[in-house]
Protein backbone atom coordinates (compact mmCIF):
# COMPACT_ATOMS: atom_id res chain seq x y z
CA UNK A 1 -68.95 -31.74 13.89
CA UNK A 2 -70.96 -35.17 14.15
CA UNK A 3 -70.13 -36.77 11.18
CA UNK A 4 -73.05 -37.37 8.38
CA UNK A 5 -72.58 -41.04 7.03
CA UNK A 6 -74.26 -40.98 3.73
CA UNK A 7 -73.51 -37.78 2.39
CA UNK A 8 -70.93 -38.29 0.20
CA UNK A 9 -72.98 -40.87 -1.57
CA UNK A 10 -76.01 -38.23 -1.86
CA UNK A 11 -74.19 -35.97 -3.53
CA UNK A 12 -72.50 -38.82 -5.71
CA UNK A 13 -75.78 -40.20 -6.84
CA UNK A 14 -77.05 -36.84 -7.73
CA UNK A 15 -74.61 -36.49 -10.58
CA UNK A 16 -74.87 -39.80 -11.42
CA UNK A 17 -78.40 -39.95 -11.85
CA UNK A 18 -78.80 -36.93 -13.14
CA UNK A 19 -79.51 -36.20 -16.81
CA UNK A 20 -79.77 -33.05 -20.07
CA UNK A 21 -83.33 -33.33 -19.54
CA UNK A 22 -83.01 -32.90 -15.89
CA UNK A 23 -81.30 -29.34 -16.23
CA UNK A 24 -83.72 -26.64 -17.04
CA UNK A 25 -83.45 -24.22 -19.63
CA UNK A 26 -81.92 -21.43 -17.67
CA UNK A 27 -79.36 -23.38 -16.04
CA UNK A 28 -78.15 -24.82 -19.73
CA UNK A 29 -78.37 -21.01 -20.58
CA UNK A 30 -76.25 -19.48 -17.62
CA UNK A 31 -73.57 -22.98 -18.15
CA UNK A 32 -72.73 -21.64 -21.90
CA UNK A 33 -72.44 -17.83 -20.70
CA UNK A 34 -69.99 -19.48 -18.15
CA UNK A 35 -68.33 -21.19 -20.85
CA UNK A 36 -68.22 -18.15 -23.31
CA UNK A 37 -66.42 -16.07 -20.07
CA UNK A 38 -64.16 -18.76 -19.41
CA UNK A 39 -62.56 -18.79 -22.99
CA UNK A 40 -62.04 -14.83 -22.76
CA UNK A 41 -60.19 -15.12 -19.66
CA UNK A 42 -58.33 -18.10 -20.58
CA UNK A 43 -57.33 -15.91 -23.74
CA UNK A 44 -56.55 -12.95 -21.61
CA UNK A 45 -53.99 -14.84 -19.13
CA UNK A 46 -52.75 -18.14 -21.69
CA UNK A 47 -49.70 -16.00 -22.04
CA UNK A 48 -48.43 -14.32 -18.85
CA UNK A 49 -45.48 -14.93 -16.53
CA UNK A 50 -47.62 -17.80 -14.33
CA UNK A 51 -48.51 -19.41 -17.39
CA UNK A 52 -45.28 -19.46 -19.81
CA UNK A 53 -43.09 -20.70 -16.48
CA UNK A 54 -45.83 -23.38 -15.78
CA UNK A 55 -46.05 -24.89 -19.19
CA UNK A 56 -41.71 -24.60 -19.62
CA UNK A 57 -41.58 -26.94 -16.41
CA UNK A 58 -44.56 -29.41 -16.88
CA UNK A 59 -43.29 -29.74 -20.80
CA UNK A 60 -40.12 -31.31 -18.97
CA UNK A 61 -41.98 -34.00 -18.37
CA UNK A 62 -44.54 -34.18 -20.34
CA UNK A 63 -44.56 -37.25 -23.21
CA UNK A 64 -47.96 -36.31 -24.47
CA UNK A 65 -49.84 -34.16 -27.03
CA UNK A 66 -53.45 -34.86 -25.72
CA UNK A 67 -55.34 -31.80 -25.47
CA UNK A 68 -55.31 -28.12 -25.87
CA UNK A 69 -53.60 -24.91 -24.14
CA UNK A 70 -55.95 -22.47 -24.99
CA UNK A 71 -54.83 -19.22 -26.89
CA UNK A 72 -51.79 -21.44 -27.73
CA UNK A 73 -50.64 -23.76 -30.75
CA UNK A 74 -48.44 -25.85 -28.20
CA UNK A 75 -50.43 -29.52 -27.21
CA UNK A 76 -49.81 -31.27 -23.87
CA UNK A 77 -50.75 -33.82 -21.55
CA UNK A 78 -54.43 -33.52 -20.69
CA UNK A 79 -53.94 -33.45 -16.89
CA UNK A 80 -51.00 -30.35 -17.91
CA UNK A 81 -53.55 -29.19 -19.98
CA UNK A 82 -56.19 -28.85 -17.39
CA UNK A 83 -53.79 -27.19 -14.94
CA UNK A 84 -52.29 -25.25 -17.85
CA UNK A 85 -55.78 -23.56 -18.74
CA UNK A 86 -57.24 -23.19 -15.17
CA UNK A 87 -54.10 -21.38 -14.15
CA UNK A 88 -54.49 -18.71 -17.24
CA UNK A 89 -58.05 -18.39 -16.91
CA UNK A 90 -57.62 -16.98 -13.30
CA UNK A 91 -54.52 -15.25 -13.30
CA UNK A 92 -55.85 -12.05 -13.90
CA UNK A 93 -58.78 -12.68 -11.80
CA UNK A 94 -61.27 -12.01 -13.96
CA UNK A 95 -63.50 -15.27 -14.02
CA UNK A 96 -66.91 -15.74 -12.93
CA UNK A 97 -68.06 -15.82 -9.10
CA UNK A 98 -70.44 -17.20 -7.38
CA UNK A 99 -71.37 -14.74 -5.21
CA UNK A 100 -73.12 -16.35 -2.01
CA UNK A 101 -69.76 -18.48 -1.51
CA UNK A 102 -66.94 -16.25 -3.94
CA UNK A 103 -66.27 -19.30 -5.44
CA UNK A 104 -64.73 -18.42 -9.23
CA UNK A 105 -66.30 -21.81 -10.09
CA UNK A 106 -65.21 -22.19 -14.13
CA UNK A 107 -62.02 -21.61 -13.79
CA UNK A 108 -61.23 -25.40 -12.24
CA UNK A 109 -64.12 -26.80 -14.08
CA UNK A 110 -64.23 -25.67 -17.55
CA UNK A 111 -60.48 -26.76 -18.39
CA UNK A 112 -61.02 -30.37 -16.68
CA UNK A 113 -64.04 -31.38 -18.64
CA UNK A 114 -62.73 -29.62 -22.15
CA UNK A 115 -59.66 -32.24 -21.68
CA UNK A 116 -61.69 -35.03 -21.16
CA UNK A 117 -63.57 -33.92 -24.06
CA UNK A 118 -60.44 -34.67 -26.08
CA UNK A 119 -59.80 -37.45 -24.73
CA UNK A 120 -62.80 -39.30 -24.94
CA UNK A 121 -65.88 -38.54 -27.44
CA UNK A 122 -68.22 -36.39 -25.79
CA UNK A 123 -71.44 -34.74 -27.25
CA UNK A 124 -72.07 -30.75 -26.24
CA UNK A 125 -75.54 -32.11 -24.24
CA UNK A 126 -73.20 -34.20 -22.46
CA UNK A 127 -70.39 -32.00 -21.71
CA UNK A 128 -72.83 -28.81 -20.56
CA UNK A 129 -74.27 -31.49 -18.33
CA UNK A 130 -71.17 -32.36 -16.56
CA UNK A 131 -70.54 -28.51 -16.37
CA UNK A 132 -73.81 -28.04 -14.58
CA UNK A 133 -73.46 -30.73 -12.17
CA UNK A 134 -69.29 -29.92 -11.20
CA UNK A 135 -70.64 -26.57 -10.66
CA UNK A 136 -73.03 -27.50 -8.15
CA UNK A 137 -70.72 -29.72 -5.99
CA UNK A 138 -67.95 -27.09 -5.77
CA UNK A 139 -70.93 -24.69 -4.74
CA UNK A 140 -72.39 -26.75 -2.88
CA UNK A 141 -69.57 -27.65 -0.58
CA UNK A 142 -68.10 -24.34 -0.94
CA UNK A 143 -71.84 -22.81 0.66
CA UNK A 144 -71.24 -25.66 3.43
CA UNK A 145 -68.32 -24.22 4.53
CA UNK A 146 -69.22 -20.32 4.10
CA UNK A 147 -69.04 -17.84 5.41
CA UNK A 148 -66.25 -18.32 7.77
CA UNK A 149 -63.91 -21.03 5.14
CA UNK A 150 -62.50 -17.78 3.01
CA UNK A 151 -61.82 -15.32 5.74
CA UNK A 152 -59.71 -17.63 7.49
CA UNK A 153 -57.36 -17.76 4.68
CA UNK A 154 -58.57 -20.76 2.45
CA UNK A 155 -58.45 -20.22 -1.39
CA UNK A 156 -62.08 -21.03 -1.88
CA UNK A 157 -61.74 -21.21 -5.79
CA UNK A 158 -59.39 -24.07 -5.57
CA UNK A 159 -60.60 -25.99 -2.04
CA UNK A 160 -63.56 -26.78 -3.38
CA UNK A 161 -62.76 -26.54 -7.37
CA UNK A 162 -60.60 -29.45 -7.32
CA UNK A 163 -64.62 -31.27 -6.42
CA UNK A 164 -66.27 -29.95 -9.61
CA UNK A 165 -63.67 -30.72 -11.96
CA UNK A 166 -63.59 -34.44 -10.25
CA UNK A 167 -67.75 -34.67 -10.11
CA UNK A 168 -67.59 -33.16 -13.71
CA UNK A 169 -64.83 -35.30 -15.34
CA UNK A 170 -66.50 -38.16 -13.64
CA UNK A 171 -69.40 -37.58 -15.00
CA UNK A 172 -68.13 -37.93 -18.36
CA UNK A 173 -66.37 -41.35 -17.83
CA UNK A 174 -69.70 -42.61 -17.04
CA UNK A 175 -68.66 -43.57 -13.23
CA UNK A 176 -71.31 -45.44 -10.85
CA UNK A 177 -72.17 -43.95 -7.54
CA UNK A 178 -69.28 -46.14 -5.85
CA UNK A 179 -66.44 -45.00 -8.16
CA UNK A 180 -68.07 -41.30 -7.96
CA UNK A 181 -67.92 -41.42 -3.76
CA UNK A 182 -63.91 -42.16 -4.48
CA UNK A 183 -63.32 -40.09 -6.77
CA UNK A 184 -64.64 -37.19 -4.51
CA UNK A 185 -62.61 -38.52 -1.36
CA UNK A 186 -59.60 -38.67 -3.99
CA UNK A 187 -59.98 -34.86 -4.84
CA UNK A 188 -61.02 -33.69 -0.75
CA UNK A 189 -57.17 -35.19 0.39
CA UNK A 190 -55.98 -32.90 -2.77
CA UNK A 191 -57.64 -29.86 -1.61
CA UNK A 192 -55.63 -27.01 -0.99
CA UNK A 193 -55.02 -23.31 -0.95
CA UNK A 194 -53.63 -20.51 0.67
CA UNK A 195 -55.33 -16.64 -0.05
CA UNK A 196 -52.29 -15.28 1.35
CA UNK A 197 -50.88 -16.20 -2.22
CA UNK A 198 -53.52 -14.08 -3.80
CA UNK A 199 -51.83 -11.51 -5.86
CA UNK A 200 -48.94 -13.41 -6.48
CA UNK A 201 -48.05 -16.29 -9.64
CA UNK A 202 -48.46 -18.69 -6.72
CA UNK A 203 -52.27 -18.05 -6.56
CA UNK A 204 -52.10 -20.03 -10.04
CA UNK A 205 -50.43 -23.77 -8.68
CA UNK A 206 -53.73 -24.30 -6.40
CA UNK A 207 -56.00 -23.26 -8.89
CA UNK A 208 -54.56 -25.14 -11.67
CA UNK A 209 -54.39 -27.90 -9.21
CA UNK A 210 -58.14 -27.97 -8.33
CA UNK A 211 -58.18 -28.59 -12.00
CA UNK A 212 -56.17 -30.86 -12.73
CA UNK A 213 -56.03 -33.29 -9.62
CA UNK A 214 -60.17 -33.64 -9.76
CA UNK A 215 -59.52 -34.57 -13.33
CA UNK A 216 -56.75 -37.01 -12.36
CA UNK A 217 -59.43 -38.24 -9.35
CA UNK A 218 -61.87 -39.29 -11.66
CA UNK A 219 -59.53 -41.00 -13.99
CA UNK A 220 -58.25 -42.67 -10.84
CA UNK A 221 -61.78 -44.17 -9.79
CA UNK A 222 -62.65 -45.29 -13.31
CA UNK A 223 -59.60 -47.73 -12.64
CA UNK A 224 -60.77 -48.63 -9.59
CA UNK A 225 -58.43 -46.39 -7.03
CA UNK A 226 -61.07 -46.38 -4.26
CA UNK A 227 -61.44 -44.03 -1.05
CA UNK A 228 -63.02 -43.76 2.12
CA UNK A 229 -66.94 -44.14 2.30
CA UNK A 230 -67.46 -40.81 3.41
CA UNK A 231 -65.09 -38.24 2.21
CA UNK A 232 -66.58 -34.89 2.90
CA UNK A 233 -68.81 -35.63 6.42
CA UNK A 234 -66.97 -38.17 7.88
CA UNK A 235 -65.43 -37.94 11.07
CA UNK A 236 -62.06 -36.54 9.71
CA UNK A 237 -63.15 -35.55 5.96
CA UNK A 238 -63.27 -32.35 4.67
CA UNK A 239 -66.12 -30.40 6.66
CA UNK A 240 -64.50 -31.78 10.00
CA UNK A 241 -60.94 -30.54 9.64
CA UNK A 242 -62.54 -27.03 7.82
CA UNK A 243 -63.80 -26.63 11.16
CA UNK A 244 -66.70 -24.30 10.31
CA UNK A 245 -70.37 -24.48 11.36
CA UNK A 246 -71.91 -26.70 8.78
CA UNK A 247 -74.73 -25.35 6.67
CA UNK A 248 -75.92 -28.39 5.89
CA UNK A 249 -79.04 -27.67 3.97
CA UNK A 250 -77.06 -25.48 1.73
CA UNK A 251 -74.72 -28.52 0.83
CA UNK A 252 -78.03 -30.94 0.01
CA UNK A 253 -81.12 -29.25 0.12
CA UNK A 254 -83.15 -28.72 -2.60
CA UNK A 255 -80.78 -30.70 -5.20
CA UNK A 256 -81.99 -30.66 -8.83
CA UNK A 257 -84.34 -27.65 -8.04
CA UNK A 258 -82.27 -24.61 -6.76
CA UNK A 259 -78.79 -24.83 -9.18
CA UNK A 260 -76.38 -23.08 -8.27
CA UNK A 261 -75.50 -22.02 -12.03
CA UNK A 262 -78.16 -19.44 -11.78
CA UNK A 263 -76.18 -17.99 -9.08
CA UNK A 264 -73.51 -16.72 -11.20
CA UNK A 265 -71.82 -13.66 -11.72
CA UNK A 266 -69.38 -12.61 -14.79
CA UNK A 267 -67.23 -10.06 -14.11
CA UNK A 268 -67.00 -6.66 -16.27
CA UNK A 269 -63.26 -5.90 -14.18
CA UNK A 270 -60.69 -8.00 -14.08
CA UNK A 271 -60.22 -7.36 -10.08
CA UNK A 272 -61.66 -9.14 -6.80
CA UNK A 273 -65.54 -9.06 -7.29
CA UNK A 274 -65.96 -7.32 -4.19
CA UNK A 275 -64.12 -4.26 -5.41
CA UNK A 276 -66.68 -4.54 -8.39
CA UNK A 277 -69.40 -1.78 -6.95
CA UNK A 278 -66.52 0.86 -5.92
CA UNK A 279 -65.34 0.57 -9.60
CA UNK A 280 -69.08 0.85 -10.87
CA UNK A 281 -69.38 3.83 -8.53
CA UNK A 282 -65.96 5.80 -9.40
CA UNK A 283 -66.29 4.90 -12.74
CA UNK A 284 -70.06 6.65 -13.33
CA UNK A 285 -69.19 9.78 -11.14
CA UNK A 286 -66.43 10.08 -13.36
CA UNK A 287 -67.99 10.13 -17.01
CA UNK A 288 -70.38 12.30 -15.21
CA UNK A 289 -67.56 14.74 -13.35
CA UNK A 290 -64.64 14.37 -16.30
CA UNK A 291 -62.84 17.49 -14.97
CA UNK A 292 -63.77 17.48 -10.98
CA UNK A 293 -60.58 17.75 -8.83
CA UNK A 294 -60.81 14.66 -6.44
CA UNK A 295 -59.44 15.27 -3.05
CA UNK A 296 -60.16 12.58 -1.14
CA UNK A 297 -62.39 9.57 -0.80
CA UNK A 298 -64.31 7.53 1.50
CA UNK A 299 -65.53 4.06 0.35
CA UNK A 300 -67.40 1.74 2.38
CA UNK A 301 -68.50 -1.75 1.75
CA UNK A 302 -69.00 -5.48 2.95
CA UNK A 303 -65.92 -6.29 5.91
CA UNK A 304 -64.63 -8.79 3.38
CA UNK A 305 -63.68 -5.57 1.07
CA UNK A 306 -61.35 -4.82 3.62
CA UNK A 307 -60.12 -8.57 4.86
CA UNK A 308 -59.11 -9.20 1.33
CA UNK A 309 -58.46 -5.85 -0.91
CA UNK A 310 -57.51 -3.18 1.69
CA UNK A 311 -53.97 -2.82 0.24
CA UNK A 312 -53.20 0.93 -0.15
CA UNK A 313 -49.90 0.37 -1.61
CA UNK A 314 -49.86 -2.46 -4.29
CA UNK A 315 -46.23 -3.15 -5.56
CA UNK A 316 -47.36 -5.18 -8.43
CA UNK A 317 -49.81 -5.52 -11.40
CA UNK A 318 -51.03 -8.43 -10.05
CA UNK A 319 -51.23 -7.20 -6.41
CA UNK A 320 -53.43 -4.51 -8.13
CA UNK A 321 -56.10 -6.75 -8.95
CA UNK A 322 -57.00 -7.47 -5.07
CA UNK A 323 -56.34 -3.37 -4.13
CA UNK A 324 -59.65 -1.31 -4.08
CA UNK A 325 -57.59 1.78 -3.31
CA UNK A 326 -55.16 1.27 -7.05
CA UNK A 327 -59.09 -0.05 -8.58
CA UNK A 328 -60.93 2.93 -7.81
CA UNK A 329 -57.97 5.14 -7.96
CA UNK A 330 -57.13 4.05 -11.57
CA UNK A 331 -60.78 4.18 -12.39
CA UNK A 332 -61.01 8.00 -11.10
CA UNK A 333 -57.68 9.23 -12.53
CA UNK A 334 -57.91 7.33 -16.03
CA UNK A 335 -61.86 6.64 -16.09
CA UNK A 336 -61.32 2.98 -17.14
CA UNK A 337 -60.88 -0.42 -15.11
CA UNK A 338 -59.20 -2.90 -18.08
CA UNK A 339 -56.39 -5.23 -18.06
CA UNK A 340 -54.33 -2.28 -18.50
CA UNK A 341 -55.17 -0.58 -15.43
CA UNK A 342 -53.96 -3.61 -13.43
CA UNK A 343 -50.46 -3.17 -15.01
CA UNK A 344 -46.96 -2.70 -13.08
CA UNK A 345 -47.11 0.27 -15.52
CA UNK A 346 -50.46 1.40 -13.88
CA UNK A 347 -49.08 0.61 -10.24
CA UNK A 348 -46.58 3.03 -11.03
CA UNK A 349 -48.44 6.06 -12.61
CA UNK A 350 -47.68 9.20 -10.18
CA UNK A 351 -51.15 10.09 -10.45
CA UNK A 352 -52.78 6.92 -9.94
CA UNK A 353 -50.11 6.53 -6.70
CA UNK A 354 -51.19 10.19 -5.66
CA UNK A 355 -54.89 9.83 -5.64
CA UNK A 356 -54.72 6.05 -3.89
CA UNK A 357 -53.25 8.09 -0.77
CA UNK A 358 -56.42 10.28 -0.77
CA UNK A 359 -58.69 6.76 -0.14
CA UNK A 360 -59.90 5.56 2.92
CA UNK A 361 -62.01 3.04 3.95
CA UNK A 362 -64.41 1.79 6.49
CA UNK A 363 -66.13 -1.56 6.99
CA UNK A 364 -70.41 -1.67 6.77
CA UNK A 365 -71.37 -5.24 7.62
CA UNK A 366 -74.55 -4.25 6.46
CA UNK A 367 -73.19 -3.79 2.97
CA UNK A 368 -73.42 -7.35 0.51
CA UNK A 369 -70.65 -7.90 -1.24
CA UNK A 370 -72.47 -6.74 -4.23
CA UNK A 371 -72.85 -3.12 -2.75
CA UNK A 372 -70.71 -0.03 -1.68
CA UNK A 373 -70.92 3.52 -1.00
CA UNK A 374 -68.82 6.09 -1.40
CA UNK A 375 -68.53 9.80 -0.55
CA UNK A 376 -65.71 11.52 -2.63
CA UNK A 377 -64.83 15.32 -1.85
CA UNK A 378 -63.64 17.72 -4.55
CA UNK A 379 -61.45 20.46 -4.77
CA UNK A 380 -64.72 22.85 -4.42
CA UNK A 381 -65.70 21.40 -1.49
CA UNK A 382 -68.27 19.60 -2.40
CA UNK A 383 -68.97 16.17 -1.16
CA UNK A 384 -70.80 13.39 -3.36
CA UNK A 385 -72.12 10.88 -1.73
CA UNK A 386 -72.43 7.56 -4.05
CA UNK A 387 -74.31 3.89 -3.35
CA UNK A 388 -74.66 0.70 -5.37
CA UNK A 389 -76.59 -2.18 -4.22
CA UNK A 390 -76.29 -5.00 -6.94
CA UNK A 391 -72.37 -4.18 -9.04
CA UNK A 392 -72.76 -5.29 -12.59
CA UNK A 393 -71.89 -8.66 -13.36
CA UNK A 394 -73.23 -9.59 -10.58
CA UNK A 395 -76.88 -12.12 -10.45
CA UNK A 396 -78.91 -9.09 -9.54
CA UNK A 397 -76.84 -6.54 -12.04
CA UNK A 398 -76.05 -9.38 -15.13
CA UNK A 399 -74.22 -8.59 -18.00
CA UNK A 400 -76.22 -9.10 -21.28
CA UNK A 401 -75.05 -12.29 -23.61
CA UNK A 402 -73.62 -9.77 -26.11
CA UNK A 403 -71.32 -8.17 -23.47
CA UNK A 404 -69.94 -11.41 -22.59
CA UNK A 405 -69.37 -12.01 -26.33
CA UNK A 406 -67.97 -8.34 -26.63
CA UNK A 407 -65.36 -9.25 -23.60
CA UNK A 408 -64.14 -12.42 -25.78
CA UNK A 409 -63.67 -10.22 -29.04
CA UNK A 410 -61.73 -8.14 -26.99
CA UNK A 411 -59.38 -10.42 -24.99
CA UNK A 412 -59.23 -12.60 -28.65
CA UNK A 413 -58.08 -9.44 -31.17
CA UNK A 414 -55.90 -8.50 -27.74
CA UNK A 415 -53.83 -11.88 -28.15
CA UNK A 416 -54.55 -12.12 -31.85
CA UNK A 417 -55.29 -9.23 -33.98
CA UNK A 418 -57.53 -10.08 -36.36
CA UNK A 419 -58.51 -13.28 -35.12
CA UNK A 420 -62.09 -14.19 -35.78
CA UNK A 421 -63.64 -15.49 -32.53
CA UNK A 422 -66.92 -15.59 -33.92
CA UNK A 423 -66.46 -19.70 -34.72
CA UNK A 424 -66.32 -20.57 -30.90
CA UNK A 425 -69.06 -17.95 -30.03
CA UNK A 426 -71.71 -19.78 -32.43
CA UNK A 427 -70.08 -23.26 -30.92
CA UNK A 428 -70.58 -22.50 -27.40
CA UNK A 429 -74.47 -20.73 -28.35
CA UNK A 430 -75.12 -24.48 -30.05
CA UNK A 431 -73.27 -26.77 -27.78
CA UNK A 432 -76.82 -28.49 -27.11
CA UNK A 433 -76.85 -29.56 -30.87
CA UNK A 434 -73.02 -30.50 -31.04
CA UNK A 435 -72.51 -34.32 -31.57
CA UNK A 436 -68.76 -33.79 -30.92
CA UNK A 437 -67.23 -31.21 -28.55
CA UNK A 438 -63.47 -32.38 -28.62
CA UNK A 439 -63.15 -29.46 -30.75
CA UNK A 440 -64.73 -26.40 -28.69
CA UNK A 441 -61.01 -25.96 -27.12
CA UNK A 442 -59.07 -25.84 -30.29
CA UNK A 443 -61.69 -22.93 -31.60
CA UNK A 444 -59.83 -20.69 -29.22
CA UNK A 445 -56.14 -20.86 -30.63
């Protein structure tokens, strides 16, 4: 790669300069539905294994009470914090994606700028607005990189999170394009992130990392900690050693016009996204077909169904989640595809193990991630042949701004009972209005 002097500062001056007014309505619109997602699946994971084992060993050395776990009465550090909530909002893997890079972009971002929120004052205008713009670098860079960076084993959702919650965080402290250039070449030597961790608590350190050392990247520039001039396109920054073909357009073309917000998909499954159109699929044939005898099935779909969920026999819960055969087998045998489908429990289920020995499946590169087909053949003989070409959730297929809102009653009255989430719903909805948004976190406990 011929390294691109300037870059770095291009995309540093761009959230600098960039302002509320600058962000059109539909971006501002899609950046609250993010945010509204983001505090259900932050609910749904702030108390699993990952999370209670994190917070036990940071609290050893943690002397502060700065900012919020979400879902949880105990305070922290804000850089614990950070980590803390990015690591429970993607444990279960059911955060947002953004589908042309499969980026989960709100997970690293979302728990960064709510701690700086409480630690310095910060208007709801002002904190959507470094939401926006963190979303667009991780995207950004992430579509730079694409599509070869998450095949070869790089955990997308934390190599380029850790830039959106430094760009976003740094936004917030105000930082000029010189202190924004370092705190980007800070968080690129913090990137990390391995996908053969995926399915396993260890998935959580790189995510909660992207998180929390972008956070700790922009604090570090504010105090003058400087970096290299050009971080992501010099000769030996970040693009170079990804060693991919550099779309280069994709990382600054068209900045403040096409934002990558609007690109966002919220997920109705808590599993990989691309298993999201076999799960749409199984799960309408079977409302339809309640008493068909399945005898075996045949899903196709985009090759990265198979480089990253074909797992036929998933040990764990949590290995589950990244399994299309245990997703669409759980979703044909029990008709539902919830957090408790994704269960050790579930993994376990003779039926559920039975039928995931009657799926096969083939790779269709003509197939988006979005889409799938599948033929499944009943005891009768029959065969039913199924396609999907946009999964719901996804940009083409979204969910409506009352399902998200249903999804956050659920995961709140599942940690809660009785809880009334309806406080951070209406504070999220009027962010834009907020004069204060230290407070959005706490709304969640």
């Amino acid at each position: 790669m011929q390294p691109r002097p300037g870059t770095t500062e291009t995309l540093a001056r761009f959230v600098v300069d960039t302002n509320w007014e600058d962000i059109p309505a539909e971006a501002r619109h899609e950046a609250k539905r993010a945010l509204l997602n983001f505090f259900a699946v932050a609910l749904a994971g702030c108390r699993t294994e990952p999370v209670e084992l994190a917070l036990r060993s940071l609290s050893e050395f943690s002397g502060g009470r700065q900012a919020t776990i979400v879902g949880r009465q105990e305070r922290i550090d804000a850089l614990s914090a950070a980590f803390l909530n990015a690591a429970g909002a993607n444990v279960f893997d059911y955060c947002d994606t953004h589908l042309p890079t499969v980026v989960h972009p709100t997970s690293p971002l979302a728990p960064a700028v709510l701690a700086m929120a409480e630690l310095r004052k910060v208007t709801g205008p002002q904190l959507l607005t470094a939401f926006v713009l963190g979303f667009e670098m991780e995207c950004r860079i992430g579509a730079a990189v694409s599509p070869g960076h998450y095949p070869k084993g790089w955990h997308i959702t934390s190599t380029c999170g850790v830039f959106a919650s430094a760009a976003g965080t740094g936004k917030l402290l105000g930082l000029g394009v010189e202190p924004m250039v370092w705190a980007l070449g800070t968080a690129a030597t913090q990137s990390g992130g391995l996908c053969e961790c995926l399915g396993w608590p260890a998935k959580s350190v790189s995510v909660g990392n992207a998180a929390r050392n972008g956070l700790w990247s922009a604090l570090l520039a504010e105090k003058g900690f400087a970096g290299p001039p050009e971080p992501i396109a010099g000769a030996q920054g970040f693009l170079a050693v990804m060693d991919e073909p550099v779309d280069w357009d994709a990382l600054t073309g068209g900045l403040g016009k096409d934002w990558q917000v609007a690109n966002n998909s919220i997920k109705p499954y808590p599993a990989g996204f691309v298993i999201h159109p076999l799960l749409d699929l199984a799960l309408d044939w079977r409302r339809a077909h309640p008493d068909a005898v399945v005898e075996k099935v045949l899903a196709r779909g985009n090759p990265l169904l198979l480089q990253r969920t074909d797992r036929p026999d998933p040990k764990t819960g949590r290995e589950s989640q990244v399994s299309l055969q245990h997703g669409v087998a759980a979703a044909l045998v029990l008709g539902k595809a919830g957090l408790d489908q994704f269960t050790d429990s579930c993994v376990d289920d003779p039926a559920v193990s039975a039928m995931r020995r009657r799926i096969a499946v083939a790779s269709a590169a003509g197939l988006s991630t979005i889409a799938a087909e599948m033929d499944v053949v009943t005891a009768d003989g029959k065969t039913h042949t199924l396609a999907t070409r946009a999964a719901r959730g996804s940009a083409a297929n979204p969910l409506k701004d009352s399902e998200i809102e249903d999804k956050l009653r659920i995961e709140a009255a599942s940690w809660k009972p009785g809880h009334d989430i309806q406080p951070l719903i209406d504070a999220v909805w009027t962010l834009d209005k907020s004069e204060d948004a230290s407070r959005l976190a706490a709304l969640a406990i």
